[in-house]
PDB file of N, CA and C in Angstrom:
ATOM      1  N   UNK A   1      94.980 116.560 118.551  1.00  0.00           N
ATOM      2  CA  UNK A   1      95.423 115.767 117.415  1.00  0.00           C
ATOM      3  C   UNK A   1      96.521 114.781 117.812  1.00  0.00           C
ATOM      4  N   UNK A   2      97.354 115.036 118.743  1.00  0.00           N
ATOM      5  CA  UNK A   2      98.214 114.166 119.085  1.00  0.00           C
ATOM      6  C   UNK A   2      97.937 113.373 119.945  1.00  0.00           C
ATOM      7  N   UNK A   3      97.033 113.369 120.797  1.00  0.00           N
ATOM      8  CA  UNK A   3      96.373 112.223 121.743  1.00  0.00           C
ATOM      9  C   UNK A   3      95.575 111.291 120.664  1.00  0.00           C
ATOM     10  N   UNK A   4      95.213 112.014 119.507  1.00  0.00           N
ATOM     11  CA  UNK A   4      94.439 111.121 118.682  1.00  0.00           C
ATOM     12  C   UNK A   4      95.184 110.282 117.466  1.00  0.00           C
ATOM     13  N   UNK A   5      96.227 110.843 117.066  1.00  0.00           N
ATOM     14  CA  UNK A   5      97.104 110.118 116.676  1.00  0.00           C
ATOM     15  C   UNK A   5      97.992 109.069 116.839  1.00  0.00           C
ATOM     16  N   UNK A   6      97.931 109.391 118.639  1.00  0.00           N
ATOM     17  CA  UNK A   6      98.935 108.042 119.707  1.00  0.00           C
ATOM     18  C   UNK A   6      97.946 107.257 119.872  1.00  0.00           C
ATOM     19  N   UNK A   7      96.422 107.151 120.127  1.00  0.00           N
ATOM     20  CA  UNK A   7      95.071 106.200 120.089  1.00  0.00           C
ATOM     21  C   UNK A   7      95.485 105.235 118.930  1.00  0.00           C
ATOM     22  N   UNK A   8      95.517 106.097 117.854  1.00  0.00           N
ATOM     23  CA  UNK A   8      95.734 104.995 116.381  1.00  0.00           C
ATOM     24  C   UNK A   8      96.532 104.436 116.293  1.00  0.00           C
ATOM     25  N   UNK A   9      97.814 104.814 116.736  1.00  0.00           N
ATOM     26  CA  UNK A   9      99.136 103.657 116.809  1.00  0.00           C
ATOM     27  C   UNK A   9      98.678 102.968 117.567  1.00  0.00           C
ATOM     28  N   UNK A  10      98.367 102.691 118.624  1.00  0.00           N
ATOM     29  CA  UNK A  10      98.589 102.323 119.715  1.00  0.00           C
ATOM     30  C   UNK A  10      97.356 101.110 118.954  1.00  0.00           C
ATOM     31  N   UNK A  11      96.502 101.180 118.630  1.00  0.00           N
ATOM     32  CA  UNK A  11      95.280 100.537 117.755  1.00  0.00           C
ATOM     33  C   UNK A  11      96.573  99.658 116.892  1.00  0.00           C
ATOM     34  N   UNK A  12      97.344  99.775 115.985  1.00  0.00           N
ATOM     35  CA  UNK A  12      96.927  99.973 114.720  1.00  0.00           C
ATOM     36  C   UNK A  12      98.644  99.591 114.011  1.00  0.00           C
ATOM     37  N   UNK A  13      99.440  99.611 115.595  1.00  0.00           N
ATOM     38  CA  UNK A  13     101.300  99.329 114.841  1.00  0.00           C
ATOM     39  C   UNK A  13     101.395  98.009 115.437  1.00  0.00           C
ATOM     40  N   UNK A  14     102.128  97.264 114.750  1.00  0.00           N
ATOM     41  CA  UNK A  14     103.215  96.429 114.899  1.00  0.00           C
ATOM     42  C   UNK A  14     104.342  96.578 115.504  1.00  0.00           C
ATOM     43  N   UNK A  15     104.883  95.675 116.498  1.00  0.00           N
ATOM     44  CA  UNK A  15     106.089  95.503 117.063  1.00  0.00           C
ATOM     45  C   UNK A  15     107.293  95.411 115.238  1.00  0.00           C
ATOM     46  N   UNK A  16     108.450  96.688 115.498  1.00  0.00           N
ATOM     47  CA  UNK A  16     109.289  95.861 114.721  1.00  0.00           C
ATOM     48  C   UNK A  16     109.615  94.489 114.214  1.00  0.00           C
ATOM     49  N   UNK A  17     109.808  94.116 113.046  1.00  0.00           N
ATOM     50  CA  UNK A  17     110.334  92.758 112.549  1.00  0.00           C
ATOM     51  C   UNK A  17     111.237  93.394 111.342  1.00  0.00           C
ATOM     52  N   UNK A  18     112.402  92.149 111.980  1.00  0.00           N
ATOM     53  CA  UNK A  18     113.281  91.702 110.954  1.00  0.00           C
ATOM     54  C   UNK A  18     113.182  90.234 110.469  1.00  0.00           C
ATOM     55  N   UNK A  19     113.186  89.947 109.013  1.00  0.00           N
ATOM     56  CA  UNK A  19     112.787  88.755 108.933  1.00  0.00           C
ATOM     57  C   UNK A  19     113.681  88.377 107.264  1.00  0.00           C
ATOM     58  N   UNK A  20     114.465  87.879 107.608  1.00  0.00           N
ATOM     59  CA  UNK A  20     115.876  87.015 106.722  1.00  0.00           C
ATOM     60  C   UNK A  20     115.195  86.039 105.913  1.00  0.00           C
ATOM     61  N   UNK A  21     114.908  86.258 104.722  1.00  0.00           N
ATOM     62  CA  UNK A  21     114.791  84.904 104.219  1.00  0.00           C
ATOM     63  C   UNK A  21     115.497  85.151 102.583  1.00  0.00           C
ATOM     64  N   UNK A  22     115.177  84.192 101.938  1.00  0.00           N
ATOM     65  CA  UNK A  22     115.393  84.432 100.039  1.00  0.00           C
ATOM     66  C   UNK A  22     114.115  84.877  99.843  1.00  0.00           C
ATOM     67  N   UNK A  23     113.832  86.214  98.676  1.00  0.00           N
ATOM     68  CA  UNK A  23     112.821  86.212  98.301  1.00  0.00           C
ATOM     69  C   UNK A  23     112.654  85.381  96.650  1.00  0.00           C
ATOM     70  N   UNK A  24     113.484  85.427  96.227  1.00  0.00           N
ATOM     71  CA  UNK A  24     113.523  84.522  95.305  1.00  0.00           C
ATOM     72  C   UNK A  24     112.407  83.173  95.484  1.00  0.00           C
ATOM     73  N   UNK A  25     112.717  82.196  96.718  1.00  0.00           N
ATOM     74  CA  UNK A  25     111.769  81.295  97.584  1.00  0.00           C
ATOM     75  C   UNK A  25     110.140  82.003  98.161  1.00  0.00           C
ATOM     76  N   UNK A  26     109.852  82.974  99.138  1.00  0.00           N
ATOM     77  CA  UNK A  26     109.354  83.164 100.509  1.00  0.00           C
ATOM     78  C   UNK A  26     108.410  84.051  99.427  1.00  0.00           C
ATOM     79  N   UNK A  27     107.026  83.622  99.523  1.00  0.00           N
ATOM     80  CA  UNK A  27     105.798  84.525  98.745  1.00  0.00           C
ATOM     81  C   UNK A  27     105.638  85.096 100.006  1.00  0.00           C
ATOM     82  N   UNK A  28     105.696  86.990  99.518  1.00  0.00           N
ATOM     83  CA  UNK A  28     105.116  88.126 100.284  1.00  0.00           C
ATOM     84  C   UNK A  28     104.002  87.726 100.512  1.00  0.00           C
ATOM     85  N   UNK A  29     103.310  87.359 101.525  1.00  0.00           N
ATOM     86  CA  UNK A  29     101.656  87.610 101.927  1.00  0.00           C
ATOM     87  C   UNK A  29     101.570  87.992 103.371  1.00  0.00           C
ATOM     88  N   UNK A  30      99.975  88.439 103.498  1.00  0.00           N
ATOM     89  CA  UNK A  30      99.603  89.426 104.940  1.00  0.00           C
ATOM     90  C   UNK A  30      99.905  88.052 105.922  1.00  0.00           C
ATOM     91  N   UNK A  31      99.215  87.178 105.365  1.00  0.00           N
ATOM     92  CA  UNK A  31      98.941  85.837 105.840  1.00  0.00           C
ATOM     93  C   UNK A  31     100.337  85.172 106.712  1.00  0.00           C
ATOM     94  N   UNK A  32     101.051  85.094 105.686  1.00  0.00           N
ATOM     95  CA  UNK A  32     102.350  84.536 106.428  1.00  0.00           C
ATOM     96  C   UNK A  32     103.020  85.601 107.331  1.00  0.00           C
ATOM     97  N   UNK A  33     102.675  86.682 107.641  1.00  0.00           N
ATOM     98  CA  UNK A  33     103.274  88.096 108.470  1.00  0.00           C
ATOM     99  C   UNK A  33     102.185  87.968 109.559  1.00  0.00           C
ATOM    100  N   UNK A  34     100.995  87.639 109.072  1.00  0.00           N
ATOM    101  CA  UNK A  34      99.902  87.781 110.057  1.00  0.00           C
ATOM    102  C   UNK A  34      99.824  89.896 110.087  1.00  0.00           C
ATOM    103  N   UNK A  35      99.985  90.370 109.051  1.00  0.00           N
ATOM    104  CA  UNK A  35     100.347  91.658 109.497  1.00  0.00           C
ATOM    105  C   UNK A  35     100.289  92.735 107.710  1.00  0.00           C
ATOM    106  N   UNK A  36     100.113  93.661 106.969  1.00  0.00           N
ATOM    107  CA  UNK A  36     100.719  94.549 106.884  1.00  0.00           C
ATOM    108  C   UNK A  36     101.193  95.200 107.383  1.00  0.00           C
ATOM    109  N   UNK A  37     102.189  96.113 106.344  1.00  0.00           N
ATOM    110  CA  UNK A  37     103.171  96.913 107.182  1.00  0.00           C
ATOM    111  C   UNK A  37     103.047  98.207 106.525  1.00  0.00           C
ATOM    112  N   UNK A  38     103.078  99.218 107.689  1.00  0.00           N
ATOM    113  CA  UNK A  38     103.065 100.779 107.153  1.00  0.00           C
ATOM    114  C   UNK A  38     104.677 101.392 106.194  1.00  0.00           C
ATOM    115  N   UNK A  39     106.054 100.912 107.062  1.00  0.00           N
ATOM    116  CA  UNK A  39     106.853 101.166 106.890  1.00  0.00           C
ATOM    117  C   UNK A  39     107.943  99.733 106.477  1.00  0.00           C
ATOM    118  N   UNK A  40     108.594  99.562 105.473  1.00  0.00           N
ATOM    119  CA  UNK A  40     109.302  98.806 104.389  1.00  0.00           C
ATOM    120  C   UNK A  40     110.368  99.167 104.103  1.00  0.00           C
ATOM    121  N   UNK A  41     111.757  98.535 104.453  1.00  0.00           N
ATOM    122  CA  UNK A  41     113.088  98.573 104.052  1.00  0.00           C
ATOM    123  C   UNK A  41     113.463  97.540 103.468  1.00  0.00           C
ATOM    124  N   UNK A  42     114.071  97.404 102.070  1.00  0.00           N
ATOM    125  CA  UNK A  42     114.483  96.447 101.259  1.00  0.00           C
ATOM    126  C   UNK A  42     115.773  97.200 100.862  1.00  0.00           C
ATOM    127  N   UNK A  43     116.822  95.967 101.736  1.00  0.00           N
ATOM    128  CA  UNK A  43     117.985  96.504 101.303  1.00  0.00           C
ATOM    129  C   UNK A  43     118.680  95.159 100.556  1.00  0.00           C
ATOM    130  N   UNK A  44     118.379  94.957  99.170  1.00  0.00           N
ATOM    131  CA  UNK A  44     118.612  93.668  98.766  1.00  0.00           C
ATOM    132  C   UNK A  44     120.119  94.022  98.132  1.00  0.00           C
ATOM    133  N   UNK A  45     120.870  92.217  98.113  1.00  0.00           N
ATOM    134  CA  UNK A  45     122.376  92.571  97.704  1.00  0.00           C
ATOM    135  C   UNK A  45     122.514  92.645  96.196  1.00  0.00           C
ATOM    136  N   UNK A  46     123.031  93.971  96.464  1.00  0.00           N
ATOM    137  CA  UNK A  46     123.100  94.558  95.119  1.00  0.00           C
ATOM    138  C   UNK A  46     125.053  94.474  94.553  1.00  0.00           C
ATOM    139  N   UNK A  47     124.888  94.018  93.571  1.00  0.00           N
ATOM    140  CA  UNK A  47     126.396  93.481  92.796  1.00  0.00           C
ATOM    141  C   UNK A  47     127.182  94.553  93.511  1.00  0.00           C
ATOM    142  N   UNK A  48     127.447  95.876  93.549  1.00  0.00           N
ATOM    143  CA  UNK A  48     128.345  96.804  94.365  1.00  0.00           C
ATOM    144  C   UNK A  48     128.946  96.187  95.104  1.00  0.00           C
ATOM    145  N   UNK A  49     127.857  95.442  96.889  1.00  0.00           N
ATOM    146  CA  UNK A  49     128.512  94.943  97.980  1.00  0.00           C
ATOM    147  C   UNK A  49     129.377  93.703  97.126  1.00  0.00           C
ATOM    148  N   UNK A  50     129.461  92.674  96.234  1.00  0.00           N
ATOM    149  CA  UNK A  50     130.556  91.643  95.818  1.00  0.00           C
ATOM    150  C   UNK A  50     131.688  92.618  95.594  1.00  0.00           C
ATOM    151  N   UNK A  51     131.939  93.241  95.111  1.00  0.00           N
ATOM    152  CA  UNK A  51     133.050  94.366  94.705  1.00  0.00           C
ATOM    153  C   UNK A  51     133.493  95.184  95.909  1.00  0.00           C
ATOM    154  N   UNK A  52     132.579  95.294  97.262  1.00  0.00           N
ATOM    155  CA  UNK A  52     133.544  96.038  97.932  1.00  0.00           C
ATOM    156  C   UNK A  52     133.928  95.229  98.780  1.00  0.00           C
ATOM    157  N   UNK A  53     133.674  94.309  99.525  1.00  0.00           N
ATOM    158  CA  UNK A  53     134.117  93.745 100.240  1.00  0.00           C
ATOM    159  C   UNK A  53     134.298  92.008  99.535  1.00  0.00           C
ATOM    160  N   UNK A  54     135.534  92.101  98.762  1.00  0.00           N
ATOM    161  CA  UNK A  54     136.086  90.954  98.305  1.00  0.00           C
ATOM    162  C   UNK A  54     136.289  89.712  98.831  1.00  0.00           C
ATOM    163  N   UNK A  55     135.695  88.241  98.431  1.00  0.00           N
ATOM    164  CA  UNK A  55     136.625  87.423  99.039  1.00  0.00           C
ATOM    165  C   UNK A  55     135.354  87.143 100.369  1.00  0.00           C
ATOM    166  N   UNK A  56     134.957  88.109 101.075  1.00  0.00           N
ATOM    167  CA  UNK A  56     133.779  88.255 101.841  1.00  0.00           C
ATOM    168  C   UNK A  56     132.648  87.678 101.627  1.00  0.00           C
ATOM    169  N   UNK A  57     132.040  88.535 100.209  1.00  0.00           N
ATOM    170  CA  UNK A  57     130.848  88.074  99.941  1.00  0.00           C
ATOM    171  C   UNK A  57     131.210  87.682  98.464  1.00  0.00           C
ATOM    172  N   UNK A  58     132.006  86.646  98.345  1.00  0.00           N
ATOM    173  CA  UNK A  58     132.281  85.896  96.727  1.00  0.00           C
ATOM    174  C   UNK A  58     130.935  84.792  96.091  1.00  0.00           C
ATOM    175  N   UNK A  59     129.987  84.275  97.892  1.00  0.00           N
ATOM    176  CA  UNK A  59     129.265  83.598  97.817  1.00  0.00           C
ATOM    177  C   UNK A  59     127.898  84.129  97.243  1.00  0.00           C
ATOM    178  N   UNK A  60     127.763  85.630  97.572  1.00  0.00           N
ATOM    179  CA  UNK A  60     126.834  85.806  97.231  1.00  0.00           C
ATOM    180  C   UNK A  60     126.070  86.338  95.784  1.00  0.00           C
ATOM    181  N   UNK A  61     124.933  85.995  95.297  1.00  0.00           N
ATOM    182  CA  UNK A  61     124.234  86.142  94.587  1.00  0.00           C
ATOM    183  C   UNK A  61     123.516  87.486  94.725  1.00  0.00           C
ATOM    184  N   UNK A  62     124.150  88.197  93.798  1.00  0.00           N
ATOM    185  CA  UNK A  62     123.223  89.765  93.859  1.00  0.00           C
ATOM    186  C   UNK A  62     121.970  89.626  92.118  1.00  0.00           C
ATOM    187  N   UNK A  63     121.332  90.957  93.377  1.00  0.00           N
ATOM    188  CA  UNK A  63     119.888  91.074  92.112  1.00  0.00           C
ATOM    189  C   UNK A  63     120.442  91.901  91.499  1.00  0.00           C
ATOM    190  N   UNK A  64     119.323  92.106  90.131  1.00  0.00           N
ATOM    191  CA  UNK A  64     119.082  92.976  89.279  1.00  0.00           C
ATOM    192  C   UNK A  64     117.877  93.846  89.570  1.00  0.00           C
ATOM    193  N   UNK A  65     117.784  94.920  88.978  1.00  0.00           N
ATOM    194  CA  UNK A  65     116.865  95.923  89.345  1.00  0.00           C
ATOM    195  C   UNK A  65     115.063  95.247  88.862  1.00  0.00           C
ATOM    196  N   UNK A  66     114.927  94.821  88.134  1.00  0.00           N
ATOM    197  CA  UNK A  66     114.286  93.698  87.410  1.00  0.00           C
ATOM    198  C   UNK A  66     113.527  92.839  88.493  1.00  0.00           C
ATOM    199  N   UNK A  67     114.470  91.772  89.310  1.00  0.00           N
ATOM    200  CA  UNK A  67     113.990  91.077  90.327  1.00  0.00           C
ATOM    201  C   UNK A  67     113.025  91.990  91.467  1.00  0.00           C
ATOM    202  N   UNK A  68     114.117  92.969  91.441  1.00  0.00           N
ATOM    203  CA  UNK A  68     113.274  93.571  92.631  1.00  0.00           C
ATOM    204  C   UNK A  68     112.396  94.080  92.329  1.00  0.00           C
ATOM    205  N   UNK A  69     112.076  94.988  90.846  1.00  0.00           N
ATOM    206  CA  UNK A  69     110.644  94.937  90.637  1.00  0.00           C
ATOM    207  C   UNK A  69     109.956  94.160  90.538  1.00  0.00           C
ATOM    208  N   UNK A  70     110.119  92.858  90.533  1.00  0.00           N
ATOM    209  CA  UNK A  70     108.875  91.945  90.429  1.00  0.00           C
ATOM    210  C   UNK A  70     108.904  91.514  91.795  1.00  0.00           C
ATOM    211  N   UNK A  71     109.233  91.866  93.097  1.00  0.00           N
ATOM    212  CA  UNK A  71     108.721  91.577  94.306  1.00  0.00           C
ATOM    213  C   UNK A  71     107.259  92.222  94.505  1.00  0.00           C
ATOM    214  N   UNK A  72     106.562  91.380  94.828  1.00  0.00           N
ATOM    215  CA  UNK A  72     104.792  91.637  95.079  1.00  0.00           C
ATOM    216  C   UNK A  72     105.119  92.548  96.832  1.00  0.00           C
ATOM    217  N   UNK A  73     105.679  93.802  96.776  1.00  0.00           N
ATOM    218  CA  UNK A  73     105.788  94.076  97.881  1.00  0.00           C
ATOM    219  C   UNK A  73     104.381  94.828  98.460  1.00  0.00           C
ATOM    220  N   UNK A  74     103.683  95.236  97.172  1.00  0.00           N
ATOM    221  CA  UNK A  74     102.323  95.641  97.556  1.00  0.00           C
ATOM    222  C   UNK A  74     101.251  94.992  98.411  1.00  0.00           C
ATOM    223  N   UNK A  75     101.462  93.100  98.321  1.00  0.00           N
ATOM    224  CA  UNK A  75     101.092  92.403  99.060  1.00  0.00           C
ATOM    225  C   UNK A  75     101.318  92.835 100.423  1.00  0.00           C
ATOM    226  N   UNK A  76     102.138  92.868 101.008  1.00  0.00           N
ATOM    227  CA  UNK A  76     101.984  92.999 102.427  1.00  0.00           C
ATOM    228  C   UNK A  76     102.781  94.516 102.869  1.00  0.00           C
ATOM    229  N   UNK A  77     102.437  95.374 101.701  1.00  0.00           N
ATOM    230  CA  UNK A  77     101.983  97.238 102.132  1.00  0.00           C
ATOM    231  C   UNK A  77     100.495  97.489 102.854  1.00  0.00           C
ATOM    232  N   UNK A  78     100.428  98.249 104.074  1.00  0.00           N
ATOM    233  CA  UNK A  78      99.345  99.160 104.170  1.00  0.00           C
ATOM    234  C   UNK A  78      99.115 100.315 103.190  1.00  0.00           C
ATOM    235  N   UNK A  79      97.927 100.865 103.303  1.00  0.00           N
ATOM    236  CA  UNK A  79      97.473 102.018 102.818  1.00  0.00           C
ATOM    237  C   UNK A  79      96.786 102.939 104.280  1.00  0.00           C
ATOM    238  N   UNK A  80      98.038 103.963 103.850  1.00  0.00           N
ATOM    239  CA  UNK A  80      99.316 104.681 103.698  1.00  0.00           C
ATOM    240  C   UNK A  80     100.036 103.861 103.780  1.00  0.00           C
ATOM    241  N   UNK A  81     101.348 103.734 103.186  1.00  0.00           N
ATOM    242  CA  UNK A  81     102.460 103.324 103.625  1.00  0.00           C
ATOM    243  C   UNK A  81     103.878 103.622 103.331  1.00  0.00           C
ATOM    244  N   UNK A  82     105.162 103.299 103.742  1.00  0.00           N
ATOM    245  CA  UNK A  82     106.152 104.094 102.993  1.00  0.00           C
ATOM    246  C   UNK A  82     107.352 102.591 102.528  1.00  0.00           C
ATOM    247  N   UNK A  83     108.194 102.678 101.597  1.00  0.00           N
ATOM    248  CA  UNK A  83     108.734 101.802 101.488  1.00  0.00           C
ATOM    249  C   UNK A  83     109.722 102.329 100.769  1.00  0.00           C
ATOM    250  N   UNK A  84     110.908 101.807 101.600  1.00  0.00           N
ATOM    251  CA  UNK A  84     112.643 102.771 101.612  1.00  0.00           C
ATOM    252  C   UNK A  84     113.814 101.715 100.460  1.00  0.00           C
ATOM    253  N   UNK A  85     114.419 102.033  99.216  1.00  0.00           N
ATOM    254  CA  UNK A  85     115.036 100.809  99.368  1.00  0.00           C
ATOM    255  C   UNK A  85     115.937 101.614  99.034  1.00  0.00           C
ATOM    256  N   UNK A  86     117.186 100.652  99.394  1.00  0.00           N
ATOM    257  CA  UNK A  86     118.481 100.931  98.857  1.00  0.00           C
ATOM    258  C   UNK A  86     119.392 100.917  98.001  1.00  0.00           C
ATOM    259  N   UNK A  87     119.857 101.371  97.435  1.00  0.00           N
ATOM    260  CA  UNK A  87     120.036 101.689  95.985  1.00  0.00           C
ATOM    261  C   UNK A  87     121.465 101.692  95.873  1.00  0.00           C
ATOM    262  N   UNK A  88     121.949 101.586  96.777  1.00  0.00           N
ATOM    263  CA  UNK A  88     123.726 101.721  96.594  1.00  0.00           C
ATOM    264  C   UNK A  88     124.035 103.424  96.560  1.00  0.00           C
ATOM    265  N   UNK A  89     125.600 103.331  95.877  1.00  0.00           N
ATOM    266  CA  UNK A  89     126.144 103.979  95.473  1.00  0.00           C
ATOM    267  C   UNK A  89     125.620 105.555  94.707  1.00  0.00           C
ATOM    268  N   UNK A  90     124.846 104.970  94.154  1.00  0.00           N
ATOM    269  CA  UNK A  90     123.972 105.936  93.640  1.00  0.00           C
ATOM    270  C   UNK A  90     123.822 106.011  91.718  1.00  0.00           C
ATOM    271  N   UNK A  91     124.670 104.913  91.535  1.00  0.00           N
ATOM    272  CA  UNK A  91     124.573 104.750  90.329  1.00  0.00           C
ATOM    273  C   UNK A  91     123.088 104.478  89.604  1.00  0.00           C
ATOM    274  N   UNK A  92     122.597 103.729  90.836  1.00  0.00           N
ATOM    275  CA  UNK A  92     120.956 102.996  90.718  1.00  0.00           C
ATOM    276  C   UNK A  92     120.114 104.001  91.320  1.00  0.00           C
ATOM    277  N   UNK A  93     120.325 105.399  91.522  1.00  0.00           N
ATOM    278  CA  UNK A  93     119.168 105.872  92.102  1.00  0.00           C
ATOM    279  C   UNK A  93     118.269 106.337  91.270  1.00  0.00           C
ATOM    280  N   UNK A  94     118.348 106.302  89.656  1.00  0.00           N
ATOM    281  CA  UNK A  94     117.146 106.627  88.920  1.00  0.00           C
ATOM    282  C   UNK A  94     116.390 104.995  89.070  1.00  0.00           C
ATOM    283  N   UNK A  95     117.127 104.105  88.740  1.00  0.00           N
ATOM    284  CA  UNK A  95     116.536 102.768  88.689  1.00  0.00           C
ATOM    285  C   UNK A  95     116.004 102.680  90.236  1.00  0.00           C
ATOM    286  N   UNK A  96     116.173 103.119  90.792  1.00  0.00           N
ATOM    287  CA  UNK A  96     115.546 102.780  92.709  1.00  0.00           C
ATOM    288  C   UNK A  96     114.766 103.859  92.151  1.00  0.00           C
ATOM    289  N   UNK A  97     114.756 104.712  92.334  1.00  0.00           N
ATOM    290  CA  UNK A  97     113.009 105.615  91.852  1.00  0.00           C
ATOM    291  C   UNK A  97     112.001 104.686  90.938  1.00  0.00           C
ATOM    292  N   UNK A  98     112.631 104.218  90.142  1.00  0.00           N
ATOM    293  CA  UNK A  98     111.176 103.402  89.040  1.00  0.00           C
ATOM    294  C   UNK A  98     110.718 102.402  89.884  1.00  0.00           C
ATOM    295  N   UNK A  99     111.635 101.986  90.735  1.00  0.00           N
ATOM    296  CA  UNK A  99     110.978 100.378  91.145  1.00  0.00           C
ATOM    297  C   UNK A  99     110.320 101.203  92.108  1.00  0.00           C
TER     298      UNK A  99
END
């Protein structure tokens, strides 16, 4: 099972990517990745980071839980796949479960 499991990666993964953009702008598609992805981290700026590090990030524009549900992240999910996000503090971790 494990020789047959390293066959399928080896088939079947992607080199890591990190890839910076606005999603607000940048439509999720396979197309523009050239790729789904099995595994998904969305760590979008959430109002918390303006509050802890002051003065720092005064520039930035944080989401609402809202935005990030309407990211089409299903677009460029595999099936199976897993997708991690971050939720802060933990104030948002029922709202990070719904999305």
């Amino acid at each position: 099972l494990i020789q047959r499991k390293d066959e399928i990666v080896v088939k079947s993964s992607s080199s890591p990517m990190y890839y910076k953009c606005d999603l607000h702008e940048q439509e999720l598609s396979p197309e523009f990745f050239g790729t789904k992805f099995d595994v998904i981290l969305i760590d979008p700026p959430w109002e918390e980071y303006v509050h802890r590090a002051p003065g720092v990030t005064d520039h930035m524009a944080y989401w609402t839980f809202e935005e990030i549900m309407n990211l089409k992240i299903e677009a460029i999910a595999d099936t199976p796949s897993f997708v991690f996000l971050w939720v802060g503090d933990g104030v948002g971790l029922e709202q990070g479960r719904q999305c």
